[in-house]
C-alpha atoms as a PDB file:
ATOM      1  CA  UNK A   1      18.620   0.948 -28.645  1.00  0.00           C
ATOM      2  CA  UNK A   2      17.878   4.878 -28.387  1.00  0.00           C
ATOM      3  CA  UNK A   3      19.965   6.783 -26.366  1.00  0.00           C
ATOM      4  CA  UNK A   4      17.665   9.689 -24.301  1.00  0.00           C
ATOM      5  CA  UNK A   5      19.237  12.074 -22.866  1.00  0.00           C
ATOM      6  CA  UNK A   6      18.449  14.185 -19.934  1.00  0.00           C
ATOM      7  CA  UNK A   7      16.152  16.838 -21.457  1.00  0.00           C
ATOM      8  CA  UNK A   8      13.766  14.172 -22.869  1.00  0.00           C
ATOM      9  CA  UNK A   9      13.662  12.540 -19.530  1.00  0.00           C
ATOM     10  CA  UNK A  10      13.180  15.680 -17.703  1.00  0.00           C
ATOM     11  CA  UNK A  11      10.491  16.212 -20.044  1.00  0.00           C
ATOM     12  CA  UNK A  12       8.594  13.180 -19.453  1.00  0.00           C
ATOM     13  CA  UNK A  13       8.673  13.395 -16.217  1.00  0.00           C
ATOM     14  CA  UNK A  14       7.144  17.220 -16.230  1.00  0.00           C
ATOM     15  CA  UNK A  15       4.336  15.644 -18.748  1.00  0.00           C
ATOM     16  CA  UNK A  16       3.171  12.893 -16.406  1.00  0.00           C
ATOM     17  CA  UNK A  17       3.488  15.048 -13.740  1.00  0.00           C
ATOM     18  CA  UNK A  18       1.112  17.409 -15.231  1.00  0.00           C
ATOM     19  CA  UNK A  19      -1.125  14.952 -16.275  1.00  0.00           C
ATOM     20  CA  UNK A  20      -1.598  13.769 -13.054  1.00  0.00           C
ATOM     21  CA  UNK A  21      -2.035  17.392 -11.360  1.00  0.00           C
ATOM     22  CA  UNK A  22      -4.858  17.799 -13.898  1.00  0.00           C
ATOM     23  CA  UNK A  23      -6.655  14.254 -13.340  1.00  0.00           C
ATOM     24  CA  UNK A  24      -6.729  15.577  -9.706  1.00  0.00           C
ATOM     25  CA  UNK A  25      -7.013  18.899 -10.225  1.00  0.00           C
ATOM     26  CA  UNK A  26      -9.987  17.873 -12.468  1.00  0.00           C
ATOM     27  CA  UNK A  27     -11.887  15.593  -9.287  1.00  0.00           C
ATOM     28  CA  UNK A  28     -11.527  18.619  -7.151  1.00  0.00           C
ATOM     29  CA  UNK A  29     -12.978  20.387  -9.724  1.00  0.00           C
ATOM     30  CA  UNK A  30     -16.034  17.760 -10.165  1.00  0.00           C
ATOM     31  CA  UNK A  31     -16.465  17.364  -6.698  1.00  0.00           C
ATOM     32  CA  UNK A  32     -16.480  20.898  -5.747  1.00  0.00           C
ATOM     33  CA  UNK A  33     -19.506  22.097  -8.340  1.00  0.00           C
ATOM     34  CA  UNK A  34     -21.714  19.301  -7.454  1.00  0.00           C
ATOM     35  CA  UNK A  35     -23.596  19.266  -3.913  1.00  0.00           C
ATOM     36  CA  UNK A  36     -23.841  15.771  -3.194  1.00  0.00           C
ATOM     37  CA  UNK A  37     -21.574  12.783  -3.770  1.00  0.00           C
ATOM     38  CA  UNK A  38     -23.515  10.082  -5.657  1.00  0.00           C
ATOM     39  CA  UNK A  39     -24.592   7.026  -3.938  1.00  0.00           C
ATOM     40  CA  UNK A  40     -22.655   4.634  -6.265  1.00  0.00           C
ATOM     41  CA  UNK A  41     -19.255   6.678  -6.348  1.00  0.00           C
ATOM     42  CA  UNK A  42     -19.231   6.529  -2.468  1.00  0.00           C
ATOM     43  CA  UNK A  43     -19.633   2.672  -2.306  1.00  0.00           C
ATOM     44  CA  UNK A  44     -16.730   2.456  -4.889  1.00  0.00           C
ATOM     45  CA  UNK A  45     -14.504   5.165  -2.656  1.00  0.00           C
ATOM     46  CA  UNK A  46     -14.919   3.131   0.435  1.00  0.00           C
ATOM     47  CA  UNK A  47     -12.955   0.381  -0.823  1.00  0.00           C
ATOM     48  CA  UNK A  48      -9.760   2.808  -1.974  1.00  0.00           C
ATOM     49  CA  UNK A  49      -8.073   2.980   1.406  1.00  0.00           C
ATOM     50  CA  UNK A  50      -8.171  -1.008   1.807  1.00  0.00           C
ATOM     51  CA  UNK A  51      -7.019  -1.277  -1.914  1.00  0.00           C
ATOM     52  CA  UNK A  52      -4.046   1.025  -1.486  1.00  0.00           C
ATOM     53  CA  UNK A  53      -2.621  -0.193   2.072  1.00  0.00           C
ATOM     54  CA  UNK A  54      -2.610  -3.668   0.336  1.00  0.00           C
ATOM     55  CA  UNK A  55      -0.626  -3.155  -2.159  1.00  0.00           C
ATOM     56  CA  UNK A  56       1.822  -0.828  -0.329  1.00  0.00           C
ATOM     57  CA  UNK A  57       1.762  -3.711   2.264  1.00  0.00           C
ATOM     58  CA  UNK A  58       2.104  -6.973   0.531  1.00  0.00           C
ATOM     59  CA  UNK A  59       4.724  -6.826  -1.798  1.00  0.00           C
ATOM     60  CA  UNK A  60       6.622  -6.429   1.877  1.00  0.00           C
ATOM     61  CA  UNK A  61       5.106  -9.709   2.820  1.00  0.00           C
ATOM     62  CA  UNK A  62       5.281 -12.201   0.599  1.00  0.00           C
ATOM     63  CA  UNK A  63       8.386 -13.191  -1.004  1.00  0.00           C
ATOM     64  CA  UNK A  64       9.717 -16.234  -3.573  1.00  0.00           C
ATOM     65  CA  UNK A  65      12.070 -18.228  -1.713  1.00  0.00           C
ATOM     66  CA  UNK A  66      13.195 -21.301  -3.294  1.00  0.00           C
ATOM     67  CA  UNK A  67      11.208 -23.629  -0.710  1.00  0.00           C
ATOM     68  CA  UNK A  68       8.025 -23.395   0.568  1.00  0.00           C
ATOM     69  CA  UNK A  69       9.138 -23.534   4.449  1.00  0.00           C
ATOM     70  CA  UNK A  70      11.498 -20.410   3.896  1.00  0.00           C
ATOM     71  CA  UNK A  71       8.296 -19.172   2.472  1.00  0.00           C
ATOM     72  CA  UNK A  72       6.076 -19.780   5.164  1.00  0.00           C
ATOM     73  CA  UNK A  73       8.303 -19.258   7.716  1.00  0.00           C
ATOM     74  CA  UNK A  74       9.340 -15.483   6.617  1.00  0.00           C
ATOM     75  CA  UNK A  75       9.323 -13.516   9.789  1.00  0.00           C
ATOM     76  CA  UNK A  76       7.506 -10.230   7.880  1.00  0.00           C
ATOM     77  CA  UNK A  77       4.896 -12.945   6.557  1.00  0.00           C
ATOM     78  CA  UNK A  78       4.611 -14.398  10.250  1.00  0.00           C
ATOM     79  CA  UNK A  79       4.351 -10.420  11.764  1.00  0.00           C
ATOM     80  CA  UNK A  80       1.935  -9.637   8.908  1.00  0.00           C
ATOM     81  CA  UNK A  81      -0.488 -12.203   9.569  1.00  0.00           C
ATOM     82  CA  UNK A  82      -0.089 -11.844  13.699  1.00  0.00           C
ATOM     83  CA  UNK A  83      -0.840  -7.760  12.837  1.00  0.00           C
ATOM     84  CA  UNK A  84      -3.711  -9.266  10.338  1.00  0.00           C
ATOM     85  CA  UNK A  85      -5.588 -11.466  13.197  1.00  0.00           C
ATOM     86  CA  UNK A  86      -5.474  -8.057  15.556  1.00  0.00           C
ATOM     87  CA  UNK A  87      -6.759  -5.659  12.647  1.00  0.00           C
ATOM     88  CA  UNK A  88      -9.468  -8.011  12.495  1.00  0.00           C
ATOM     89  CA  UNK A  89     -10.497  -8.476  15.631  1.00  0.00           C
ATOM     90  CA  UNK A  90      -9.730  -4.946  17.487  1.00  0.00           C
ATOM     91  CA  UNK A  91      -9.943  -2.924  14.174  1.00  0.00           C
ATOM     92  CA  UNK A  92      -7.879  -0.378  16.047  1.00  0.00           C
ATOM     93  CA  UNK A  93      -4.812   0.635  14.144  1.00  0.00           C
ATOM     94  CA  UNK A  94      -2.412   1.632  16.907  1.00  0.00           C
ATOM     95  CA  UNK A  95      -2.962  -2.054  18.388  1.00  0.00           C
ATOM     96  CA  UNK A  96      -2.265  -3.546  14.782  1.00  0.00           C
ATOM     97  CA  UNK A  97       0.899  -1.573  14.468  1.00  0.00           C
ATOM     98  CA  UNK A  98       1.929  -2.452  17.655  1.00  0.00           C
ATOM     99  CA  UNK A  99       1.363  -5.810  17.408  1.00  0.00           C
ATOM    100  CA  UNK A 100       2.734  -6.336  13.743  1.00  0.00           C
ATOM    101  CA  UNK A 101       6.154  -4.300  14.886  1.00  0.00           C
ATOM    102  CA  UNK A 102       6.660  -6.260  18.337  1.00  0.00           C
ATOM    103  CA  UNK A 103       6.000  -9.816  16.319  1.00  0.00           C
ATOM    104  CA  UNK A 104       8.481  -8.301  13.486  1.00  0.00           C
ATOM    105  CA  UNK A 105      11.092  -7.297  15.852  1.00  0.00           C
ATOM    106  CA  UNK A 106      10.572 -10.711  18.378  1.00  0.00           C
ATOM    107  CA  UNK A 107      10.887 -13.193  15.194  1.00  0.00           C
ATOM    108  CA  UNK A 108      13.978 -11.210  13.532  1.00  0.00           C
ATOM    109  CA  UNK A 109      15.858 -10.837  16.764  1.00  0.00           C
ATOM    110  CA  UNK A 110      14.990 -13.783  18.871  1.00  0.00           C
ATOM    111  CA  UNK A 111      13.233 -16.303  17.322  1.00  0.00           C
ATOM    112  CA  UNK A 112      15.328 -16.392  13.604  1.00  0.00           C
ATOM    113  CA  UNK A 113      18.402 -15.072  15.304  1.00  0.00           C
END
């Protein structure tokens, strides 16, 4: 196995970093010279914010316990889905949180106890 040391990971890091201020970089640029967004890239953009709160979300929310009740019964999966059913039917996001933290905190300090 190759050893790196810390210059050649300092050095990756600084390359990926840069590559990644000059995708960006590169959008703004895009974006700014043109005078309209097109049609098709705004129906694609509207599904970005959806896409990245679920995958910051469920990796939090479902887990691999060894038996399907500890699965099911997982207080964040309970919370989650409670939070789910009022983003759904309020679609306001200070009622979701609310909702998803009080079910979160009830389960893991009373109910699971």
């Amino acid at each position: 196995m190759t050893d790196y040391g810390p210059v050649a990971v300092w050095g990756v890091i600084a390359v990926i970093g840069l590559a990644t201020y000059g995708l960006r970089l590169s959008v703004i640029h895009l974006f700014g010279r043109i005078d309209e967004v097109p049609s098709r890239a705004e129906q694609v953009l509207r599904f970005v914010p959806p896409a990245v709160l679920a995958a910051l979300v469920a990796p939090s929310l479902v887990t691999v316990a060894p038996t399907l009740p500890e699965t099911v019964l997982d207080e964040q999966l309970l919370a989650g889905l409670a939070a789910g059913v009022v983003a759904w039917r309020t679609e306001n996001v200070f009622a979701t949180i609310g909702v998803g933290m009080g079910a979160l905190w009830l389960l893991r300090f009373v109910v699971f106890a």
